[in-house]
C-alpha atoms as a PDB file:
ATOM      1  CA  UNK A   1     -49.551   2.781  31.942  1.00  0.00           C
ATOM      2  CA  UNK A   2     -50.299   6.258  30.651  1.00  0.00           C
ATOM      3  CA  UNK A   3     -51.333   5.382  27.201  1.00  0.00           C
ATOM      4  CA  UNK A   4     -48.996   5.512  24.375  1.00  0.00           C
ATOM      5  CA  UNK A   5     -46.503   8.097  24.158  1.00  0.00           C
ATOM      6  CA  UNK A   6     -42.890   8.655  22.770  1.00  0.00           C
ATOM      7  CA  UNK A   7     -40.147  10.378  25.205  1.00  0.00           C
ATOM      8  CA  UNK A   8     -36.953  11.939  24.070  1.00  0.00           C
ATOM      9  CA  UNK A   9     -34.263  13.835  26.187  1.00  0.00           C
ATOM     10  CA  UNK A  10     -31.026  13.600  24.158  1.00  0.00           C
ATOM     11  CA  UNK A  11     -28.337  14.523  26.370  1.00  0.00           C
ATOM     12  CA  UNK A  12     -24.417  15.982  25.594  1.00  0.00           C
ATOM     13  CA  UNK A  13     -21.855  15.093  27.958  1.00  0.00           C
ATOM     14  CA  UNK A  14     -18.283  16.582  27.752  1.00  0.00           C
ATOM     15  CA  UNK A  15     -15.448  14.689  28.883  1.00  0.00           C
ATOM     16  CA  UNK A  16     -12.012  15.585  29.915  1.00  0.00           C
ATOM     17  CA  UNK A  17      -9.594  18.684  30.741  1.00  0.00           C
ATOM     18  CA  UNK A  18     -11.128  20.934  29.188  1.00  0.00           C
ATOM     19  CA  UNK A  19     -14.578  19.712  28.935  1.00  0.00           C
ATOM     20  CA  UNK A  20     -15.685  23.361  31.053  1.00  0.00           C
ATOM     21  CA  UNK A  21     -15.103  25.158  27.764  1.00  0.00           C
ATOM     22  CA  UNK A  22     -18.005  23.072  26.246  1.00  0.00           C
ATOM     23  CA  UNK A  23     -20.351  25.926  28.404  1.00  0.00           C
ATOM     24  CA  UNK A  24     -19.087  27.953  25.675  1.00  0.00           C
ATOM     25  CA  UNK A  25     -20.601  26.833  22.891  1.00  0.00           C
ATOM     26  CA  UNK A  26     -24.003  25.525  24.841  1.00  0.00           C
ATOM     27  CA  UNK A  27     -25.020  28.572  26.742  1.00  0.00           C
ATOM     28  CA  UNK A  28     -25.591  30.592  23.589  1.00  0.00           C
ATOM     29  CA  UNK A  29     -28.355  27.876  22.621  1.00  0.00           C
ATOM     30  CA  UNK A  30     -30.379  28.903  25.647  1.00  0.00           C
ATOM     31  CA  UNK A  31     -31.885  31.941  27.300  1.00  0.00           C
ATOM     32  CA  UNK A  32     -30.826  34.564  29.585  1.00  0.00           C
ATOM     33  CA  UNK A  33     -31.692  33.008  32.929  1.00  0.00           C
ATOM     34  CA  UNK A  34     -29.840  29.675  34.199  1.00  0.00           C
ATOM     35  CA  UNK A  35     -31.548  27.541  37.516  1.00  0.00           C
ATOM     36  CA  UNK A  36     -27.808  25.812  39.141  1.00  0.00           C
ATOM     37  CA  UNK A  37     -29.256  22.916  40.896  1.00  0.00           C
ATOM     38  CA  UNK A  38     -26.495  20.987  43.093  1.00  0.00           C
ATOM     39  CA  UNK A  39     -26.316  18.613  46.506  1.00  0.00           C
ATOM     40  CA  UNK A  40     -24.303  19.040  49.555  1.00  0.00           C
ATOM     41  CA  UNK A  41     -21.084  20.947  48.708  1.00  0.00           C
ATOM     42  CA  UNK A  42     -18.279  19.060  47.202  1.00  0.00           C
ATOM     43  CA  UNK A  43     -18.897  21.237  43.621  1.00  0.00           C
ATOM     44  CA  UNK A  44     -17.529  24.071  45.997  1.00  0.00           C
ATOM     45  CA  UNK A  45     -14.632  22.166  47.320  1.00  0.00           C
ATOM     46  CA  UNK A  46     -13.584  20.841  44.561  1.00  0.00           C
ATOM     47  CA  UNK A  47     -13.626  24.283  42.974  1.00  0.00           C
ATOM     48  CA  UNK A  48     -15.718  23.443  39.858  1.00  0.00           C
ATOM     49  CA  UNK A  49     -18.198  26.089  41.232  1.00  0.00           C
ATOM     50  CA  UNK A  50     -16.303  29.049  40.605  1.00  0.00           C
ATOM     51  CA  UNK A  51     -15.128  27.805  37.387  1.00  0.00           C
ATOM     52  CA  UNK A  52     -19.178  27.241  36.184  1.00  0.00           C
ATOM     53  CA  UNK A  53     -20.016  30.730  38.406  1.00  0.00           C
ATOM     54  CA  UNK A  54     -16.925  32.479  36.143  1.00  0.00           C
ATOM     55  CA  UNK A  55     -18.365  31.355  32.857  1.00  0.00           C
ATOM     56  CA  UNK A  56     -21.586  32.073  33.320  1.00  0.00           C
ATOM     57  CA  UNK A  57     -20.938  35.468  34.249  1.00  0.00           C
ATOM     58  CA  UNK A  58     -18.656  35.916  31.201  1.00  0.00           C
ATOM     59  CA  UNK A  59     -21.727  34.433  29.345  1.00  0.00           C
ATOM     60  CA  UNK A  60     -24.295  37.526  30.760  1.00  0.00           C
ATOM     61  CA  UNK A  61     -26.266  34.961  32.365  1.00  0.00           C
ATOM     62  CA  UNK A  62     -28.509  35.181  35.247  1.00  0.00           C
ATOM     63  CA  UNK A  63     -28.049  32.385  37.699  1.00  0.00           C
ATOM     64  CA  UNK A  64     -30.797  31.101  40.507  1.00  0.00           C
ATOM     65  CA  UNK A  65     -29.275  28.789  42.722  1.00  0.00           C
ATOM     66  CA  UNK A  66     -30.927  25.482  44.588  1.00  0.00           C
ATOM     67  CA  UNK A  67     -28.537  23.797  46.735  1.00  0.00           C
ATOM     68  CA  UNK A  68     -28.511  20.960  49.046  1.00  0.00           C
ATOM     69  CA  UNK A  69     -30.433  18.413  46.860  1.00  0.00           C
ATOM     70  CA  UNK A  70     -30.279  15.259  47.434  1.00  0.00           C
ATOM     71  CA  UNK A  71     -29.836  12.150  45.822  1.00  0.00           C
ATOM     72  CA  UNK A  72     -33.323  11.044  44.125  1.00  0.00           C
ATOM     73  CA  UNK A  73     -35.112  14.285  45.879  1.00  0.00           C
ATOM     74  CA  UNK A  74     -38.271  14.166  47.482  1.00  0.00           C
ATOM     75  CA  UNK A  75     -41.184  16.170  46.058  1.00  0.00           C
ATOM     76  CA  UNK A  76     -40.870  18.519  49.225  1.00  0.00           C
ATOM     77  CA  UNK A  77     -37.521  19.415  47.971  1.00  0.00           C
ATOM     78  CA  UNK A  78     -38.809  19.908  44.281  1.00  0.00           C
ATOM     79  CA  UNK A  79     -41.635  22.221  45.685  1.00  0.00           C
ATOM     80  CA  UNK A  80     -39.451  23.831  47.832  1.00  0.00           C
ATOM     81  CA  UNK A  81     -37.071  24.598  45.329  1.00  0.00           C
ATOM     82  CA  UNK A  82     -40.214  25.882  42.752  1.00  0.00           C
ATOM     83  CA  UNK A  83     -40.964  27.901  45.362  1.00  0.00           C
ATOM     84  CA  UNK A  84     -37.579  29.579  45.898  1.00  0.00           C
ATOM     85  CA  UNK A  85     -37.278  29.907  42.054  1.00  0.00           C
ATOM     86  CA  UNK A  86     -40.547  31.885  41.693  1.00  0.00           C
ATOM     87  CA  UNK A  87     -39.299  34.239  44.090  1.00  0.00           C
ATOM     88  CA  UNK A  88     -37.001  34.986  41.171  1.00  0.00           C
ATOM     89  CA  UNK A  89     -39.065  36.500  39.541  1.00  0.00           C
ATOM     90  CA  UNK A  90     -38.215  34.299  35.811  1.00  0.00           C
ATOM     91  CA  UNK A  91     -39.708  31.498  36.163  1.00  0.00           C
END
């Protein structure tokens, strides 16, 4: 073990119809810049990716993408992904 230490990381999860319109109120809280991380592709078929891509461009927010992640990722995808997000130039 590490030693003593406390962890928090509350989380908000909206449910339901119109649980999109929660981005409203939550992207204010935050900065400018927003990293999308997402797996293999069935946020664009379902369509919820152009919803998100819609608000956050309504919001003024810039958006870095990392797609393709898996399931538990590996640290190779984490550093490849850091590495791709640098390029960004805001992080």
């Amino acid at each position: 073990m590490l030693g003593n230490f406390t962890y928090c990381n509350p989380t908000k999860l909206y449910f339901g119809e119109d649980a999109l319109k929660g981005l409203y109120q939550e992207l204010p809280k935050y900065g400018q810049n927003v990293l999308l991380v997402y797996g293999g592709g069935s946020i664009k078929k379902n369509g919820i990716y152009d919803d998100v891509m819609a608000i956050l461009k309504e919001c003024g927010k810039t958006v870095v993408e990392d797609s393709g992640v898996m399931p538990n990722p590996t640290v190779e995808k984490l550093y490849e992904g850091c590495g791709e997000h640098r390029k960004a130039r805001w992080i």
